[in-house]
Protein backbone atom coordinates (compact mmCIF):
# COMPACT_ATOMS: atom_id res chain seq x y z
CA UNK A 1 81.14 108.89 -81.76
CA UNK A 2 82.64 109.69 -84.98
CA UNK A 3 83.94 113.23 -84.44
CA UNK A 4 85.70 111.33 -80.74
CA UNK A 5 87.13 108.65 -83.14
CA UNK A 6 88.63 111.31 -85.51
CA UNK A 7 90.69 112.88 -83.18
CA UNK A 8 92.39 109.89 -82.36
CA UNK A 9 94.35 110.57 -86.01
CA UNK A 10 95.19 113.86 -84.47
CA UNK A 11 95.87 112.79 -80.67
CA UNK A 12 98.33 110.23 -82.46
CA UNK A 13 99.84 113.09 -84.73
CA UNK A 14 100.09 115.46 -81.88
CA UNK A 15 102.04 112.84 -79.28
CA UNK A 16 104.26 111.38 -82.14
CA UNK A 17 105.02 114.51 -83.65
CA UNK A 18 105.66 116.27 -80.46
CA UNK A 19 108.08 113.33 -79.54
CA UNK A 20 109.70 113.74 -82.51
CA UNK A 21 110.47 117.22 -82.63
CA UNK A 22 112.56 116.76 -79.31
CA UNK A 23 115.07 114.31 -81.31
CA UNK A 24 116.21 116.89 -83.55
CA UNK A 25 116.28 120.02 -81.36
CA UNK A 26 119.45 121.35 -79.84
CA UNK A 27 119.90 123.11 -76.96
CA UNK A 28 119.44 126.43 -78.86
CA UNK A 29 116.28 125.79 -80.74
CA UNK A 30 113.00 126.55 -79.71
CA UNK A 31 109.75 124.67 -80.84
CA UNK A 32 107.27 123.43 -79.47
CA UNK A 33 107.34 120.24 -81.57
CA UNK A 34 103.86 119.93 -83.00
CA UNK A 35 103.24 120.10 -86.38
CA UNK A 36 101.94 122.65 -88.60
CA UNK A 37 99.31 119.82 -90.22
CA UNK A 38 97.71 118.89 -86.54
CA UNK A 39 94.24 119.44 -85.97
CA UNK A 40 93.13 121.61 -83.04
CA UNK A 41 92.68 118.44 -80.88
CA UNK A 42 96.00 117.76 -81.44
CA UNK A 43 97.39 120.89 -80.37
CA UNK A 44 94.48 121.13 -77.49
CA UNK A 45 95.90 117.69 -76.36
CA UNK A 46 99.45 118.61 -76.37
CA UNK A 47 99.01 122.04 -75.16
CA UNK A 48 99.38 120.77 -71.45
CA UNK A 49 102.31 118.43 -72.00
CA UNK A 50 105.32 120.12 -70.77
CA UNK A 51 107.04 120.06 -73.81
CA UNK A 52 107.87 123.62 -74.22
CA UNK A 53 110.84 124.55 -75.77
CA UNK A 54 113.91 124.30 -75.34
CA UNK A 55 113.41 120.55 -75.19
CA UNK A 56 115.99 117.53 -74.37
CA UNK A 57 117.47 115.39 -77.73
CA UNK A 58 116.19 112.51 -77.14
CA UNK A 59 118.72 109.27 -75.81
CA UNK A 60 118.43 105.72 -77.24
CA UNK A 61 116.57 104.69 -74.59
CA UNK A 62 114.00 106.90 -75.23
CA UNK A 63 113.75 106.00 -78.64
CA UNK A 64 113.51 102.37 -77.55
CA UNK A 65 110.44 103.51 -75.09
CA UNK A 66 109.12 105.36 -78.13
CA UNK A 67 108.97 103.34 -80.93
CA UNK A 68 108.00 100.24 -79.02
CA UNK A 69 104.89 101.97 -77.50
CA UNK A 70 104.41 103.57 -81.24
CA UNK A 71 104.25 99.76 -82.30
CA UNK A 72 102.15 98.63 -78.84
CA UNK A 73 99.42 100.62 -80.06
CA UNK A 74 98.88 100.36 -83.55
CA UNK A 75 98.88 96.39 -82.74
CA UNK A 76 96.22 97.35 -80.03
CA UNK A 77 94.24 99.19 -82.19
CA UNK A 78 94.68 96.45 -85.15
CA UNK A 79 93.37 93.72 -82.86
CA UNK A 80 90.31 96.12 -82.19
CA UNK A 81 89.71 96.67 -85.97
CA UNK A 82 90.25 93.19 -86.69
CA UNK A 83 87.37 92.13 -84.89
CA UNK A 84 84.54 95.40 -85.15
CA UNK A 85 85.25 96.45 -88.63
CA UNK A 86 82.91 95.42 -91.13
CA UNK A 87 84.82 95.77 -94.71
CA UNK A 88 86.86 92.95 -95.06
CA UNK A 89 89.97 95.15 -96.07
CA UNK A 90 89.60 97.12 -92.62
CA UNK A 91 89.76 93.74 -90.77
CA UNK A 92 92.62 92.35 -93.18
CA UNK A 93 93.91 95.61 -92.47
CA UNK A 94 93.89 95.30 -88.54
CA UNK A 95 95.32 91.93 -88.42
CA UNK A 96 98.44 93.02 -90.75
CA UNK A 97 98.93 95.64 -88.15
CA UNK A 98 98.84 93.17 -85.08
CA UNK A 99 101.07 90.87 -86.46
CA UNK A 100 103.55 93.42 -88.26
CA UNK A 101 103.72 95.98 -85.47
CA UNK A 102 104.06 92.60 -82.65
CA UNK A 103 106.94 91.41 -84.88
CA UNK A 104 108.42 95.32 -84.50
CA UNK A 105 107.92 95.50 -81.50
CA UNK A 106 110.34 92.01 -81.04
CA UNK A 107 112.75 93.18 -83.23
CA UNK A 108 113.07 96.36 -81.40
CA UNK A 109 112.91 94.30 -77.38
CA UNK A 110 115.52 92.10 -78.89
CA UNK A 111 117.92 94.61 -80.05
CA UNK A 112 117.54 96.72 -76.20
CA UNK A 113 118.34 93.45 -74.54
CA UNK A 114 121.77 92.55 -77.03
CA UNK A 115 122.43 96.62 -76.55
CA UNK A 116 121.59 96.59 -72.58
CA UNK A 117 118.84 99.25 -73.36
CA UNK A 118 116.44 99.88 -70.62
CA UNK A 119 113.32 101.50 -72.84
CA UNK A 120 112.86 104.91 -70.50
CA UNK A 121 110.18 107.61 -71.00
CA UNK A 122 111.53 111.41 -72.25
CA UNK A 123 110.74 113.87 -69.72
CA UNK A 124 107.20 114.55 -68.83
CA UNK A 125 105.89 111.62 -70.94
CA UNK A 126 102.57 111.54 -71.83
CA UNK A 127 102.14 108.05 -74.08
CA UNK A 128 100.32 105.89 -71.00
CA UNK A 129 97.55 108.79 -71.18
CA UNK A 130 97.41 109.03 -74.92
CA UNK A 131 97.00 105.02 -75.35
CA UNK A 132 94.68 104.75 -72.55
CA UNK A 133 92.47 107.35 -74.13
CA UNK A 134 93.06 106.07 -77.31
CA UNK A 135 92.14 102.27 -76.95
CA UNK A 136 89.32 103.54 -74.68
CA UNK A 137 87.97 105.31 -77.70
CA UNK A 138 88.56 102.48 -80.51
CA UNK A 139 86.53 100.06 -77.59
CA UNK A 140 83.76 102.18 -77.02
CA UNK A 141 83.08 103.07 -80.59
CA UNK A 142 80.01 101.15 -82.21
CA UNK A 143 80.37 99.03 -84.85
CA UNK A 144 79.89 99.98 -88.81
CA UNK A 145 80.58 102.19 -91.64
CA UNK A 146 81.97 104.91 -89.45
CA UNK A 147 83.87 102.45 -87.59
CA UNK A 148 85.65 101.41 -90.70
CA UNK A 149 86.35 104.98 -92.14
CA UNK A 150 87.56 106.60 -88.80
CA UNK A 151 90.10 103.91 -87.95
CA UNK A 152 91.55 104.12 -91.45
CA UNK A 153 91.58 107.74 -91.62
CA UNK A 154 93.52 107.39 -88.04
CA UNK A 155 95.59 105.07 -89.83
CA UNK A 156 96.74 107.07 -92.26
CA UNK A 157 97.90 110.18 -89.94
CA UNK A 158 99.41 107.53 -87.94
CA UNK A 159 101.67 105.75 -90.40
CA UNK A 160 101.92 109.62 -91.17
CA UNK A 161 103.50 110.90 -87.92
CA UNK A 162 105.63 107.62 -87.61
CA UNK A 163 107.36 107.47 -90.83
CA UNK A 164 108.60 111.32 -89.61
CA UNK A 165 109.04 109.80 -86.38
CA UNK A 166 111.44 107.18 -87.48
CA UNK A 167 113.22 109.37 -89.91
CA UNK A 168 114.00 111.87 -86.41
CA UNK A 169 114.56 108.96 -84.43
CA UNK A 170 117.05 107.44 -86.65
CA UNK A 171 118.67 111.03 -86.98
CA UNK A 172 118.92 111.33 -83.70
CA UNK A 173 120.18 107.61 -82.46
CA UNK A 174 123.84 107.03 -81.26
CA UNK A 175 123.54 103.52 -81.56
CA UNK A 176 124.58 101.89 -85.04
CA UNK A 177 122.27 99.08 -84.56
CA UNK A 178 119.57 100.89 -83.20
CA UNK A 179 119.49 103.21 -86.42
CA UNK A 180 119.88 100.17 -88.71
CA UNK A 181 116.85 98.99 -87.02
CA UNK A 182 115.15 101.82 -87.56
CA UNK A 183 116.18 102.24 -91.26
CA UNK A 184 114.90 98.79 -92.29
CA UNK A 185 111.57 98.71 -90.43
CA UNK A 186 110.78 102.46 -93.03
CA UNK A 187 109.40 100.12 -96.05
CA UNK A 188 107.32 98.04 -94.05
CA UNK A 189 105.59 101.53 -92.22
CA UNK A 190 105.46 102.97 -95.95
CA UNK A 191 103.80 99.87 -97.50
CA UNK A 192 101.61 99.90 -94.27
CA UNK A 193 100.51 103.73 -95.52
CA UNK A 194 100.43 102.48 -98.75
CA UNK A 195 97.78 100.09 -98.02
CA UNK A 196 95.37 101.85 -95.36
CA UNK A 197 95.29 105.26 -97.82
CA UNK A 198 94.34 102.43 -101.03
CA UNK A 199 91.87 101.58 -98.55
CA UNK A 200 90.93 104.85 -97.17
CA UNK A 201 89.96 105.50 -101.42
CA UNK A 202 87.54 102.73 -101.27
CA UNK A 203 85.70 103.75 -98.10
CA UNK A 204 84.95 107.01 -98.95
């Protein structure tokens, strides 16, 4: 159970790394958008994803799609760690995450409804997989110790791959507001890394 909940860190790495590598490609670059500090899952996982080079920049609506299901999950996964971890900082931990990553998530739904921005998937989008897997994995796993350490460890490669994420995203946004957003919401995903590898010292 613990080597399955490991590779959710790199699953998440993989899928938000991969996504962001599209947003600063042009038309004449080739990459295949994973990162050179993935794990083998991570590259096993995205080997099948269709997102061979050249790929598409990405549009604001994409960004919209991915930062909001970037936020959707780390709330999910919060609200799971909130309730089956069993060091007080993981669960204090997990309920930050629900409640920062829900208020994100608003920020970013209210700013596509002002803008008129339907939230639409890249081409050949895997996130509903990756999630599905993902929350299947945090649900399944038994309670304890290992619990604790895995979903912190995930956290950290998360908050990871998302602070790149944003920094591509931001790059690669046409919208003024949309990169504003995206510029503000940085500290709070820092101070969230902050915390889970202060945490992530303690467990270990």
């Amino acid at each position: 159970m613990m080597s399955r909940l490991s590779n959710r860190a790199g699953l998440v790495v993989g899928l938000l790394t991969a996504l962001a590598g599209c947003s600063k490609k042009d038309a004449s670059t080739a990459d295949t958008g994973l990162a050179t500090n993935t794990d083998t899952g991570a590259v096993a996982a995205m080997s099948d994803t269709g997102m061979a080079a050249p790929a598409p920049a990405l549009s604001d609506p994409n960004i919209v799609y991915i930062l909001d299901n970037a936020n959707k999950l780390d709330s999910a996964a919060g609200s799971i760690a909130a309730t089956k971890g069993t060091n007080a900082e993981v669960r204090d931990y997990g309920k930050r995450m629900m409640r920062d990553h829900h208020d994100l998530r608003k920020q970013g739904a209210d700013l596509a409804a002002k803008l008129g921005v339907t939230p639409t998937p890249p081409a050949n989008d895997t996130i509903p997989a990756h999630m599905d897997k993902m929350m299947s994995t945090l649900n399944g796993a038994t309670k304890g110790k290992d619990f604790d350490k895995a979903y912190i460890d995930g956290e950290v490669e998360t908050h990871k791959a998302v602070l790149e994420m944003a920094t591509n995203a931001m790059n690669a946004a046409q919208n003024a507001e949309l990169k504003n957003l995206i510029q503000k919401a940085a500290p709070a995903i820092q101070a969230h890394l902050d915390m889970a590898q202060s945490i992530q010292g303690k467990l270990k």
